[in-house]
PDB file of N, CA and C in Angstrom:
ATOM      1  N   UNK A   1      16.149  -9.990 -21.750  1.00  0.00           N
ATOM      2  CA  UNK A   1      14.788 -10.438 -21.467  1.00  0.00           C
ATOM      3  C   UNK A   1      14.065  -9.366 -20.662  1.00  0.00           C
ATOM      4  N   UNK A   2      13.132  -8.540 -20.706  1.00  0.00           N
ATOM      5  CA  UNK A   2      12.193  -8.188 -20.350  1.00  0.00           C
ATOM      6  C   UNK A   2      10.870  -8.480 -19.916  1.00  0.00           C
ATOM      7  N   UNK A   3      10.418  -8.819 -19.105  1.00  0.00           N
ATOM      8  CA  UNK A   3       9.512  -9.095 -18.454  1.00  0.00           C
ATOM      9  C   UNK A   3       8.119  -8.201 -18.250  1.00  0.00           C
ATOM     10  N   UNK A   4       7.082  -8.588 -18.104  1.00  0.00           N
ATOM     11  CA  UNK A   4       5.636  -8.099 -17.754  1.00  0.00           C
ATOM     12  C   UNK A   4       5.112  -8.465 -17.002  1.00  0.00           C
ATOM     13  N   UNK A   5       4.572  -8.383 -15.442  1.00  0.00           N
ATOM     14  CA  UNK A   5       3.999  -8.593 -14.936  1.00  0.00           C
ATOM     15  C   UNK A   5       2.808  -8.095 -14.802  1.00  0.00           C
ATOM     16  N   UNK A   6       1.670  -8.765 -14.881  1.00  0.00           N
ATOM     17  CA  UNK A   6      -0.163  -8.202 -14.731  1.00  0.00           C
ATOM     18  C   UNK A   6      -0.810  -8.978 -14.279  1.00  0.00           C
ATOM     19  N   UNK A   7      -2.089  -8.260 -14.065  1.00  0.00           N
ATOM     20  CA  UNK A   7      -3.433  -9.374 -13.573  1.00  0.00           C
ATOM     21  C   UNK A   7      -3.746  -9.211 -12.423  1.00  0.00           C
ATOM     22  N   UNK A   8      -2.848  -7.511 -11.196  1.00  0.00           N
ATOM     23  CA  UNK A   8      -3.657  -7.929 -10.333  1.00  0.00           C
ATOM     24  C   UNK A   8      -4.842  -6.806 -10.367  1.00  0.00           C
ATOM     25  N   UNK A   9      -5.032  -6.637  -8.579  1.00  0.00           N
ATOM     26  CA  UNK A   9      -6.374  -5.862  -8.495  1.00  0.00           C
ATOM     27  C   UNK A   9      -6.720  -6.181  -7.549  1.00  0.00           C
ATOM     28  N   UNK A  10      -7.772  -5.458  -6.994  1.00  0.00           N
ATOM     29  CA  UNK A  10      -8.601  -5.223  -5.379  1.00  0.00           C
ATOM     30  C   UNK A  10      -9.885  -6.590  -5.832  1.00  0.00           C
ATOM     31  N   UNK A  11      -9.697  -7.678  -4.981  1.00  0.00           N
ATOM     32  CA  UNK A  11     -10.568  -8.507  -4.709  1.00  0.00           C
ATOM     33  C   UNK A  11     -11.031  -8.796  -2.950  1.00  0.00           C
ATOM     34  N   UNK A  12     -12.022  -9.288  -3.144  1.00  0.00           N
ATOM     35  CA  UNK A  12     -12.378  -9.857  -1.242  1.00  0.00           C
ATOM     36  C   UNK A  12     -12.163 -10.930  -0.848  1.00  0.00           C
ATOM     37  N   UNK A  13     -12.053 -11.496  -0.031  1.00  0.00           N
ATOM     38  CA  UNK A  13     -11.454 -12.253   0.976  1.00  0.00           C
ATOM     39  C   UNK A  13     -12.042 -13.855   0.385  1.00  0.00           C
ATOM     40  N   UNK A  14     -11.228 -14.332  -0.246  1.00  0.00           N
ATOM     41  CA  UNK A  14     -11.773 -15.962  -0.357  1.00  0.00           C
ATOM     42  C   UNK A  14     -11.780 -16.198  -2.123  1.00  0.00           C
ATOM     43  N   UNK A  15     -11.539 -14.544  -2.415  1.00  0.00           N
ATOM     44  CA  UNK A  15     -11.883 -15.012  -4.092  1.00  0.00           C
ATOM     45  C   UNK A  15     -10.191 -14.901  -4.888  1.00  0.00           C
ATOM     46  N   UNK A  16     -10.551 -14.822  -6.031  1.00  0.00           N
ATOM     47  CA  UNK A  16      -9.146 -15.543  -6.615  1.00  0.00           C
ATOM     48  C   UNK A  16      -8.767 -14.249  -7.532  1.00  0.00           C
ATOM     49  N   UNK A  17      -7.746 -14.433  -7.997  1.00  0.00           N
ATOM     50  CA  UNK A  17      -6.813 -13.851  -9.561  1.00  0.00           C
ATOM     51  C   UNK A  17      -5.934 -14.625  -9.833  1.00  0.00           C
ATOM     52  N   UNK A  18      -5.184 -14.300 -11.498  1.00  0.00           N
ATOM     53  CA  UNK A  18      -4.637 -14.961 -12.111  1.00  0.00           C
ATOM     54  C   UNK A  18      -3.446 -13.573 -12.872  1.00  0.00           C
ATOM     55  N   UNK A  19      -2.576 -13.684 -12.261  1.00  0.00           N
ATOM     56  CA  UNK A  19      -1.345 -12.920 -12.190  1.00  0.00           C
ATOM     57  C   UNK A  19      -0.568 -13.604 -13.738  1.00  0.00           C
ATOM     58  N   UNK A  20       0.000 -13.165 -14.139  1.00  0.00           N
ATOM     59  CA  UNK A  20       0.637 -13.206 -15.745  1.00  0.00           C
ATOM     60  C   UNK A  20       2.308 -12.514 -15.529  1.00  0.00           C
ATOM     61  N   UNK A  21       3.450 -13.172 -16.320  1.00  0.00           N
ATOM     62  CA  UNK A  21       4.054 -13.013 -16.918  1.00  0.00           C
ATOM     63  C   UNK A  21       4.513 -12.467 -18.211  1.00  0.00           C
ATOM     64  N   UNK A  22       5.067 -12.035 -19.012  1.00  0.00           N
ATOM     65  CA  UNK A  22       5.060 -12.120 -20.667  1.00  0.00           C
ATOM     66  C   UNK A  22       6.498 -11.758 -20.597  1.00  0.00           C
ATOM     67  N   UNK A  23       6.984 -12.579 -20.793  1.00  0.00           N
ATOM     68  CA  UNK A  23       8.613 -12.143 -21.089  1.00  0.00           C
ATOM     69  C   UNK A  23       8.665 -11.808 -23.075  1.00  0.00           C
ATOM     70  N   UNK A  24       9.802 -10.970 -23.346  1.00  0.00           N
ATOM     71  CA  UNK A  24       9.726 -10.703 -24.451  1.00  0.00           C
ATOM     72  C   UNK A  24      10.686 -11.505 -25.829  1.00  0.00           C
ATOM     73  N   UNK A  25      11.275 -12.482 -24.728  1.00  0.00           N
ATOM     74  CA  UNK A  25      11.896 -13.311 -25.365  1.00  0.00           C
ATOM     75  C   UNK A  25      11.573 -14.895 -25.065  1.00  0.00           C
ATOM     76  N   UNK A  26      12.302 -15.506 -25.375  1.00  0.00           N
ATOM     77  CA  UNK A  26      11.982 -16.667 -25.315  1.00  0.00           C
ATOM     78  C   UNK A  26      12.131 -17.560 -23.709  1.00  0.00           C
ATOM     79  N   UNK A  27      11.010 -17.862 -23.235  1.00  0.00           N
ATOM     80  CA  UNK A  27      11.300 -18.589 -21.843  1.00  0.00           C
ATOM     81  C   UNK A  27      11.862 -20.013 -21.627  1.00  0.00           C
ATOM     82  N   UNK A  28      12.113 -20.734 -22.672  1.00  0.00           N
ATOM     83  CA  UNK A  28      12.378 -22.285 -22.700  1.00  0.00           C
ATOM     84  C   UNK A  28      13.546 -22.817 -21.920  1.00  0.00           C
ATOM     85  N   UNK A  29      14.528 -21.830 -22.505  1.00  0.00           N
ATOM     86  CA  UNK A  29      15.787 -21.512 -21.938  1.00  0.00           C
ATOM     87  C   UNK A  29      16.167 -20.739 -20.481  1.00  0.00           C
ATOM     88  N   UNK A  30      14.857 -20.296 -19.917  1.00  0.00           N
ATOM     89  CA  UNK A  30      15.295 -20.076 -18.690  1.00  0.00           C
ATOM     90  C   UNK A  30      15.210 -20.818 -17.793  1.00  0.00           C
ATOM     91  N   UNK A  31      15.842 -21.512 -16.513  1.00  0.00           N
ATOM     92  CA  UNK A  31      15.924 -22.832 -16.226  1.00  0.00           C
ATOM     93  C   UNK A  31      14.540 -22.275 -14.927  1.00  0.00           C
ATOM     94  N   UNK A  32      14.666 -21.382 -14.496  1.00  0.00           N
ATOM     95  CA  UNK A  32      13.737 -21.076 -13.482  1.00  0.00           C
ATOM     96  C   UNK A  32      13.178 -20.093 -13.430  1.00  0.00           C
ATOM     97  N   UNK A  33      11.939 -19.967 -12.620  1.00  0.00           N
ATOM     98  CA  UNK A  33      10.994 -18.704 -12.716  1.00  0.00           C
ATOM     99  C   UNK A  33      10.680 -18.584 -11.824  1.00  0.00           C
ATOM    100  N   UNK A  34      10.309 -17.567 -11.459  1.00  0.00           N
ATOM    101  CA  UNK A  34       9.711 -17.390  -9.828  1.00  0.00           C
ATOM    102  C   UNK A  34       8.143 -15.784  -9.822  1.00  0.00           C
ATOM    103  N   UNK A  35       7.816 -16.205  -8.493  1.00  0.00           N
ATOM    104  CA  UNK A  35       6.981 -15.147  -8.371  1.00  0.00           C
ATOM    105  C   UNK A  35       7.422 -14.556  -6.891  1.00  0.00           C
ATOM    106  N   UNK A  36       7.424 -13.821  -6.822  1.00  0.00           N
ATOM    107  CA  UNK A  36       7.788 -12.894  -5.364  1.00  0.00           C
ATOM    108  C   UNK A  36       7.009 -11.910  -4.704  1.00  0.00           C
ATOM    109  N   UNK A  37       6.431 -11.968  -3.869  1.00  0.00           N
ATOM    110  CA  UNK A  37       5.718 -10.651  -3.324  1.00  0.00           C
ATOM    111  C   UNK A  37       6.396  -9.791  -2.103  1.00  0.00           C
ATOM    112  N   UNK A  38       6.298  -8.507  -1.826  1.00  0.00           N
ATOM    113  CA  UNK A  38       6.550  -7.384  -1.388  1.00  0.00           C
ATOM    114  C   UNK A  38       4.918  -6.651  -0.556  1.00  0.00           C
ATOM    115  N   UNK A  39       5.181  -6.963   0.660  1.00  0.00           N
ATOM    116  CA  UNK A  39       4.018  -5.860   1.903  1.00  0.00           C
ATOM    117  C   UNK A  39       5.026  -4.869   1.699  1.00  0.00           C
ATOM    118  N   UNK A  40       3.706  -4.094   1.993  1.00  0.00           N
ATOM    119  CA  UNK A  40       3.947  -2.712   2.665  1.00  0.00           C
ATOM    120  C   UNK A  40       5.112  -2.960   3.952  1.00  0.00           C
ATOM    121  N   UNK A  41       6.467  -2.610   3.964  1.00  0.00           N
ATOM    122  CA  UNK A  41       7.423  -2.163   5.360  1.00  0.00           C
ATOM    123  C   UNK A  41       8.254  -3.771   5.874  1.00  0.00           C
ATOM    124  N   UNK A  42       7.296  -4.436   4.871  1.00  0.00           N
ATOM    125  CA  UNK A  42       8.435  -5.804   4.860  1.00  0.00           C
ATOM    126  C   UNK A  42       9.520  -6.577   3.662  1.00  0.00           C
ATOM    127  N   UNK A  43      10.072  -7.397   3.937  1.00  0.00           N
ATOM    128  CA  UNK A  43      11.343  -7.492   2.974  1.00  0.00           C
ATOM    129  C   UNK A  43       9.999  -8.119   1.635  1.00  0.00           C
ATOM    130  N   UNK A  44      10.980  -8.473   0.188  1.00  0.00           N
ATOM    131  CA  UNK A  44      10.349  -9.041  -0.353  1.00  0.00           C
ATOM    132  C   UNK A  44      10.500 -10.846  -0.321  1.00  0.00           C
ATOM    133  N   UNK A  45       9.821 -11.359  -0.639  1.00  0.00           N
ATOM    134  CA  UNK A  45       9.583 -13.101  -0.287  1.00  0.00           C
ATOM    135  C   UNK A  45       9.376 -13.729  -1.326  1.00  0.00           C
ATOM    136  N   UNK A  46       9.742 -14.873  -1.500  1.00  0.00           N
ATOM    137  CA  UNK A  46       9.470 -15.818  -2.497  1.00  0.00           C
ATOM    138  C   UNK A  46       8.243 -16.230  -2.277  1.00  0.00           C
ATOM    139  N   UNK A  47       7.444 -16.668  -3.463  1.00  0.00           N
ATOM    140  CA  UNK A  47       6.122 -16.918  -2.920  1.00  0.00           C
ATOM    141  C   UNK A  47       6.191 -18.288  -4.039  1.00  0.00           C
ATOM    142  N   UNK A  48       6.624 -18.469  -5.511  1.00  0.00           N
ATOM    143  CA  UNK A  48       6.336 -19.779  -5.833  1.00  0.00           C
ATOM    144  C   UNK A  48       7.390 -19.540  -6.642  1.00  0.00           C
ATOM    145  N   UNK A  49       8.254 -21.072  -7.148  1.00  0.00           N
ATOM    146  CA  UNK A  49       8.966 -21.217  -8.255  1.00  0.00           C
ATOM    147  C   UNK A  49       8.545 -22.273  -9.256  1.00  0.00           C
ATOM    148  N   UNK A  50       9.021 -22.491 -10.205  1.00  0.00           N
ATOM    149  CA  UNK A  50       8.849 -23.389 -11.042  1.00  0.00           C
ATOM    150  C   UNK A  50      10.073 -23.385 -12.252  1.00  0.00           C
ATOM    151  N   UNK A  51      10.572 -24.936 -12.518  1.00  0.00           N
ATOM    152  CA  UNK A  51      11.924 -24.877 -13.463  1.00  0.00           C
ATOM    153  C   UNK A  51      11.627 -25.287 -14.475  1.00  0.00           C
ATOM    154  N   UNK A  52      12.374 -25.754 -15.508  1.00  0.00           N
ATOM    155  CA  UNK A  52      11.970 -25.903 -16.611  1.00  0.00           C
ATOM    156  C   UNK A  52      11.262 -27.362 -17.015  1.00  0.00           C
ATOM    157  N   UNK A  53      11.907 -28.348 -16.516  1.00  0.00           N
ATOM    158  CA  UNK A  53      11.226 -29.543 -16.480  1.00  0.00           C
ATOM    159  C   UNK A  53       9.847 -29.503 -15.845  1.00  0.00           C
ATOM    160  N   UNK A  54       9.239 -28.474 -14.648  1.00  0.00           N
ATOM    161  CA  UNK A  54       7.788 -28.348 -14.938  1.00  0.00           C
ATOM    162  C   UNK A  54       7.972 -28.396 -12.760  1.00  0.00           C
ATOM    163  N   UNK A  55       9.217 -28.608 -12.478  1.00  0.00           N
ATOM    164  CA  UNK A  55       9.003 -28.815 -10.955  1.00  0.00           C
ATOM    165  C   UNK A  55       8.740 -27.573 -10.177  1.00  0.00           C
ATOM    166  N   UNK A  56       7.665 -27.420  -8.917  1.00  0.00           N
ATOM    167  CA  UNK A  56       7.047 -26.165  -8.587  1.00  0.00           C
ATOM    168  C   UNK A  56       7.751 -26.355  -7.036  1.00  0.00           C
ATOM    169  N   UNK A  57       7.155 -25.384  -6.791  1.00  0.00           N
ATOM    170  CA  UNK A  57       7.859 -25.077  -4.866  1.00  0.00           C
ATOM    171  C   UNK A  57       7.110 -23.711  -4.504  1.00  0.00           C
ATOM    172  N   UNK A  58       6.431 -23.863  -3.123  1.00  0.00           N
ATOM    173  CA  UNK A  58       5.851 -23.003  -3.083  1.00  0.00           C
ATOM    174  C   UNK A  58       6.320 -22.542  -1.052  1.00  0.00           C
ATOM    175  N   UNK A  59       5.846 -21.276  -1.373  1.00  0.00           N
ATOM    176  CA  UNK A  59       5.956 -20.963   0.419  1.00  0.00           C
ATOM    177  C   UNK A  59       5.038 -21.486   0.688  1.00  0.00           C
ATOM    178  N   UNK A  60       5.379 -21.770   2.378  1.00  0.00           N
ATOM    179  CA  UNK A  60       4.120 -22.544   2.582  1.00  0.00           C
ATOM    180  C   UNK A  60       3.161 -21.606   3.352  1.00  0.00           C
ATOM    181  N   UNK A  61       3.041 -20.251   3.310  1.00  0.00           N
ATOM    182  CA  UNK A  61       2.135 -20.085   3.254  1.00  0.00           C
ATOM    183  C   UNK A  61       0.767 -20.001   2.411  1.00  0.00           C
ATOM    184  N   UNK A  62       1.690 -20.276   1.154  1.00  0.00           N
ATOM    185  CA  UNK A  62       0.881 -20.177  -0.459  1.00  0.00           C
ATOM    186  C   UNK A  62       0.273 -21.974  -0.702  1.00  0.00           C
ATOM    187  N   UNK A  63       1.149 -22.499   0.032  1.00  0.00           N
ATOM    188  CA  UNK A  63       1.009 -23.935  -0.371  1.00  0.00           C
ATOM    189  C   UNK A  63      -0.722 -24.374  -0.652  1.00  0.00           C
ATOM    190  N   UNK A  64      -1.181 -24.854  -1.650  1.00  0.00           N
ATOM    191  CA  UNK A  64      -2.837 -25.149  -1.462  1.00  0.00           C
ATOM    192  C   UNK A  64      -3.163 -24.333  -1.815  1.00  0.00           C
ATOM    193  N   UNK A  65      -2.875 -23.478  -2.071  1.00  0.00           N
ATOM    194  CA  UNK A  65      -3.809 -22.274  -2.268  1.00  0.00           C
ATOM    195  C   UNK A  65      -3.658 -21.378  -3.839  1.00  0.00           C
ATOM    196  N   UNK A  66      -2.306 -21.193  -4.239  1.00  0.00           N
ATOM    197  CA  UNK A  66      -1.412 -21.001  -5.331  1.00  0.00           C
ATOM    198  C   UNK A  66      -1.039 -21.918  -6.272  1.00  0.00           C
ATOM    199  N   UNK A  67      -0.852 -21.471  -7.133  1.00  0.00           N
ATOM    200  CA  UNK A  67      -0.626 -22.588  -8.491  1.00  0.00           C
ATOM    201  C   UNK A  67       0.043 -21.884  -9.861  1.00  0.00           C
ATOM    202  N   UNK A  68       1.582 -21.881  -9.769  1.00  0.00           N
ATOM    203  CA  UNK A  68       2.491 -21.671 -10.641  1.00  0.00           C
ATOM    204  C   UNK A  68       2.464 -22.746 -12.204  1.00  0.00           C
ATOM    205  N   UNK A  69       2.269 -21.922 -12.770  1.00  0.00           N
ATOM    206  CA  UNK A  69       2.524 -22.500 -14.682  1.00  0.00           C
ATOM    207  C   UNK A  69       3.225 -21.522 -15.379  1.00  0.00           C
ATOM    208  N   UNK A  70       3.911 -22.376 -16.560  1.00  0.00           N
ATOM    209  CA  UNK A  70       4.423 -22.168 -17.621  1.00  0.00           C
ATOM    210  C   UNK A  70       3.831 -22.363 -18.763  1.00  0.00           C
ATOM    211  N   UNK A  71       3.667 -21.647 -19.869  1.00  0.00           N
ATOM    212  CA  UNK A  71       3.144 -21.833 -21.107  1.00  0.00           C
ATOM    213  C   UNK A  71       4.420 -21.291 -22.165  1.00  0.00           C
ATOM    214  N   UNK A  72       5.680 -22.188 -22.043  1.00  0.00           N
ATOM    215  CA  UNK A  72       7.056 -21.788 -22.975  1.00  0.00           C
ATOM    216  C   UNK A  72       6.280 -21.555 -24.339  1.00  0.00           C
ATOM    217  N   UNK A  73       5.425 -21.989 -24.690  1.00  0.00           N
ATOM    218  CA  UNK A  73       4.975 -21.473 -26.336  1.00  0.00           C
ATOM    219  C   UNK A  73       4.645 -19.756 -26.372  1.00  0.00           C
ATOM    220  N   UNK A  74       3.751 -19.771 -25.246  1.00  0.00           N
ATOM    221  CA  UNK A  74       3.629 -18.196 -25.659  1.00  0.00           C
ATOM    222  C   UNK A  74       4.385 -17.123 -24.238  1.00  0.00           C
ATOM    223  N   UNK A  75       5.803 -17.796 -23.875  1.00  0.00           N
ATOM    224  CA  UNK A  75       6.551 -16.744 -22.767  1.00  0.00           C
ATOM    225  C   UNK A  75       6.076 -16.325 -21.774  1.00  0.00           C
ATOM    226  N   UNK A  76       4.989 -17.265 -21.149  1.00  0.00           N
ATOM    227  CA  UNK A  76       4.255 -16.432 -20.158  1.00  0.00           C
ATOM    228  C   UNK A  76       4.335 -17.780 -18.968  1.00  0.00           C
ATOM    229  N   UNK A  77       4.741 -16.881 -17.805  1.00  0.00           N
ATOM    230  CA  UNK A  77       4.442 -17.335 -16.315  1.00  0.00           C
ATOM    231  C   UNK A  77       3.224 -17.121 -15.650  1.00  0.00           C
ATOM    232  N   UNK A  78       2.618 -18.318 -14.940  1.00  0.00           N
ATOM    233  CA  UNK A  78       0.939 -17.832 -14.762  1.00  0.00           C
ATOM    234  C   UNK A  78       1.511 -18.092 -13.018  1.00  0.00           C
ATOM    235  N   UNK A  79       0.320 -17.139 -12.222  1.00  0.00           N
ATOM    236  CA  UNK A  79       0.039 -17.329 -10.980  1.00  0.00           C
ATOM    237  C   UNK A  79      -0.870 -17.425 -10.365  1.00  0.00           C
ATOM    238  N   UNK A  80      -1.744 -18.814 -10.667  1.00  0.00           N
ATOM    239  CA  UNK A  80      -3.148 -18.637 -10.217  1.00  0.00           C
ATOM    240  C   UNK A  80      -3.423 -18.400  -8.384  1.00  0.00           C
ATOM    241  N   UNK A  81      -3.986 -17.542  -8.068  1.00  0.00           N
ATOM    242  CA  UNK A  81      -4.093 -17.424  -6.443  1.00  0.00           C
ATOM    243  C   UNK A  81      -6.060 -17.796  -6.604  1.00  0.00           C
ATOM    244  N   UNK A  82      -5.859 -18.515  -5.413  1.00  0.00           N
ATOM    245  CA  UNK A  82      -7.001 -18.807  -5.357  1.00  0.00           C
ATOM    246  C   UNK A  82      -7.087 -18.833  -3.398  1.00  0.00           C
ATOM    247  N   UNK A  83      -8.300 -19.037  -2.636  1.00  0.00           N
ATOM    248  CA  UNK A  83      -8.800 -18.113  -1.578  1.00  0.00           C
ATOM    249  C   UNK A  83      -7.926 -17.274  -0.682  1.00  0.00           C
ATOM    250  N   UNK A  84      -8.065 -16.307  -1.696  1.00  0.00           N
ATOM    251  CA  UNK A  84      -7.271 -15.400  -1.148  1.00  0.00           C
ATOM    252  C   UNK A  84      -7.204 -14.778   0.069  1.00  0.00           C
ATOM    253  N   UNK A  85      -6.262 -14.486   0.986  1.00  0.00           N
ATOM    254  CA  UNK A  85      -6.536 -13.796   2.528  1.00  0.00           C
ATOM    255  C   UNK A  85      -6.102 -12.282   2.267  1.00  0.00           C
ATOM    256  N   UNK A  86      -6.293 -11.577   3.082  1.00  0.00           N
ATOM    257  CA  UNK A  86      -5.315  -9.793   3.410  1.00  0.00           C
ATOM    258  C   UNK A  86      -4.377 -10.102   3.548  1.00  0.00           C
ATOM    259  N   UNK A  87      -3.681 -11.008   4.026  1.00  0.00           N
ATOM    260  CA  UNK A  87      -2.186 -11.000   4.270  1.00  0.00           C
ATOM    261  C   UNK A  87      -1.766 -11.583   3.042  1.00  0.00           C
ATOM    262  N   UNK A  88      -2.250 -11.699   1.898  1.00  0.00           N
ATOM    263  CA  UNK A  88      -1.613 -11.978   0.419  1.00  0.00           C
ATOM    264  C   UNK A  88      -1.635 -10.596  -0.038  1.00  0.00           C
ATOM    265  N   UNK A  89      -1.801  -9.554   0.297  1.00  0.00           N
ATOM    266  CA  UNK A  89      -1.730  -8.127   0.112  1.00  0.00           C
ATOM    267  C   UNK A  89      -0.295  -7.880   0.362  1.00  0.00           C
ATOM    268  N   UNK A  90      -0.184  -7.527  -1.358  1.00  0.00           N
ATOM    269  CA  UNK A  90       1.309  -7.135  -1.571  1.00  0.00           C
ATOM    270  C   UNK A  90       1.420  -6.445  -3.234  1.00  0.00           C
ATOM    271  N   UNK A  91       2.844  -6.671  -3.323  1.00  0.00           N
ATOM    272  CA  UNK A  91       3.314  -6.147  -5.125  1.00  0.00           C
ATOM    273  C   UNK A  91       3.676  -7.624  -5.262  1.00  0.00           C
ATOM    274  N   UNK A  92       3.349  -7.745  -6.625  1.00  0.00           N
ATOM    275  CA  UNK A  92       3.659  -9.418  -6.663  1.00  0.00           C
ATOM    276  C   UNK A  92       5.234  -8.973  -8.034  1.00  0.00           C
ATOM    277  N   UNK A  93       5.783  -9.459  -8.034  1.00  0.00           N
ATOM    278  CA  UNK A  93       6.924  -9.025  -8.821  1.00  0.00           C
ATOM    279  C   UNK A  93       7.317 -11.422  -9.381  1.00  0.00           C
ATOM    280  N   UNK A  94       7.438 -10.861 -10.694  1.00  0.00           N
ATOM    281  CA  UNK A  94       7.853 -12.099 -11.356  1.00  0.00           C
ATOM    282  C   UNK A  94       9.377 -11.762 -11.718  1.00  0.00           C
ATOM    283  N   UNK A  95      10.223 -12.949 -11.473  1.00  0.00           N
ATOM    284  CA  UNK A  95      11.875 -12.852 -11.823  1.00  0.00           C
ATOM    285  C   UNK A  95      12.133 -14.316 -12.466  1.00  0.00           C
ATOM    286  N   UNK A  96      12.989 -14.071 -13.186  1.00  0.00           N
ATOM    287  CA  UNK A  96      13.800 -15.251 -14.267  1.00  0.00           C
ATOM    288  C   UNK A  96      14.733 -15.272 -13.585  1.00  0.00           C
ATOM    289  N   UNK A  97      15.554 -16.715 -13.327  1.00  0.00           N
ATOM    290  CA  UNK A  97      17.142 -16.960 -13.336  1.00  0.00           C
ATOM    291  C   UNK A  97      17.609 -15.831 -12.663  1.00  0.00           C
ATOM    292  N   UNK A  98      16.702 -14.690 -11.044  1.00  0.00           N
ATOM    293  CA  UNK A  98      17.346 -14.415 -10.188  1.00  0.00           C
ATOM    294  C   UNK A  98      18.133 -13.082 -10.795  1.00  0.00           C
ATOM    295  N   UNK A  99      17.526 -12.971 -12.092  1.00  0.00           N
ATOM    296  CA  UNK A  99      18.015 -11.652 -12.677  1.00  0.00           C
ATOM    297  C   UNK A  99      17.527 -10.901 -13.286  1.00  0.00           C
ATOM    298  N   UNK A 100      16.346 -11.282 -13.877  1.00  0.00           N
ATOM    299  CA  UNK A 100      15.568 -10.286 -14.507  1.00  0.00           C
ATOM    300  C   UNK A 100      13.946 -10.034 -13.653  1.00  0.00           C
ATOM    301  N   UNK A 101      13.473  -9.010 -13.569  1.00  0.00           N
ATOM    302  CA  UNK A 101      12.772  -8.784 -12.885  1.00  0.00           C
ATOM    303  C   UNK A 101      11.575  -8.024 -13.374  1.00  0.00           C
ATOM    304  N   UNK A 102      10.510  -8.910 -13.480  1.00  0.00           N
ATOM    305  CA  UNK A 102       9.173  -7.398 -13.811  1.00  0.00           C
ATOM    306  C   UNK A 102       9.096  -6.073 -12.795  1.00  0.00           C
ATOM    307  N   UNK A 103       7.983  -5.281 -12.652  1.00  0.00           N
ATOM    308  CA  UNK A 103       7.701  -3.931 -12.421  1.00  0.00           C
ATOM    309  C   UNK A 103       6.915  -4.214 -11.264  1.00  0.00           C
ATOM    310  N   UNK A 104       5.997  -5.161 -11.526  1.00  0.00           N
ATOM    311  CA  UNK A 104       5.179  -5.607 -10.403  1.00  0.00           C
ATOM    312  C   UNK A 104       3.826  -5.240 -10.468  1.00  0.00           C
ATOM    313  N   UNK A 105       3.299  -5.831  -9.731  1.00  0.00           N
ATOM    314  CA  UNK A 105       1.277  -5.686 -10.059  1.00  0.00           C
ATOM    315  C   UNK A 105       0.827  -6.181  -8.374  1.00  0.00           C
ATOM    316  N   UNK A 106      -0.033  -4.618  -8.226  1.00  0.00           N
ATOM    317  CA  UNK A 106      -0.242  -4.582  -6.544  1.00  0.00           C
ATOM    318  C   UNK A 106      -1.513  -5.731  -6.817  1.00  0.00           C
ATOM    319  N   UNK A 107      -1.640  -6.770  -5.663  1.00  0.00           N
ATOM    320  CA  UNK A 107      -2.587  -7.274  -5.102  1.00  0.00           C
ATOM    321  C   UNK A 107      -3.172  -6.726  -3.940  1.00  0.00           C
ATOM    322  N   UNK A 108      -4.522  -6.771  -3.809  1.00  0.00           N
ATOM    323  CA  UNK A 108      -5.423  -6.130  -2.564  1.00  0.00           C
ATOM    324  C   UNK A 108      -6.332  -6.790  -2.398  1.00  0.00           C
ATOM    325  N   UNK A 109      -6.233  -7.495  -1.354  1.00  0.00           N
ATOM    326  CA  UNK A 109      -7.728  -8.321  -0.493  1.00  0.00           C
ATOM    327  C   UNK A 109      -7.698  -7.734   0.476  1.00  0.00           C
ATOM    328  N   UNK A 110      -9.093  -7.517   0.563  1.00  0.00           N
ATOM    329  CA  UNK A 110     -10.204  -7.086   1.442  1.00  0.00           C
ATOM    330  C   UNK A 110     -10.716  -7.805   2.189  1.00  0.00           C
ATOM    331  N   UNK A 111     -11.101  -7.654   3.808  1.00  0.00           N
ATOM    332  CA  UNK A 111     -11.197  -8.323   4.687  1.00  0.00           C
ATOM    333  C   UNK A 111     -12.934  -7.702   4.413  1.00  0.00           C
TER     334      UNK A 111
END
């Protein structure tokens, strides 16, 4: 399985993006998904999961604010961020089943 992560980009303080997945195989079968972000000089963090039956979990700093989906028809993990702060300034990296891992897509909010 190979993975794609996209969608981010330099936005300002309060506004949103919608971060993407595309795995190249089939996602139905993976029991879990996750999104993870990486600051600058700090470890990387879980930021949302979601399993296959559709159940989500989020950090709570994301809690309210973030919104993890699945679309198993077309292999893609969504990450809607919505009012965004600077301290969501990171590499957002998507992982399957804790083993496969996208490349990552920098996020940047602006204060």
């Amino acid at each position: 399985v190979q993975l794609v992560d996209a969608g981010g980009g330099l936005v300002q303080a309060g506004g949103s993006l919608r971060l993407s997945c595309a795995a190249s195989g089939t996602i139905s079968s993976l029991n879990y998904m996750d999104w993870y972000r990486q600051a600058s000089g700090k470890q990387r963090e879980l930021v949302a999961a979601i399993i296959s039956g559709g159940t989500t979990n989020y950090a709570s700093s994301v809690k309210g604010r973030f919104t993890i989906s699945r679309d198993n028809a077309k292999n893609t993990v969504y990450l809607q961020m919505n009012s965004l702060k600077p301290e969501d300034t990171a590499v957002y990296y998507c992982n399957a089943v804790s083993i496969y891992w996208g490349r990552g897509t920098q996020v940047t909010v602006s204060s």
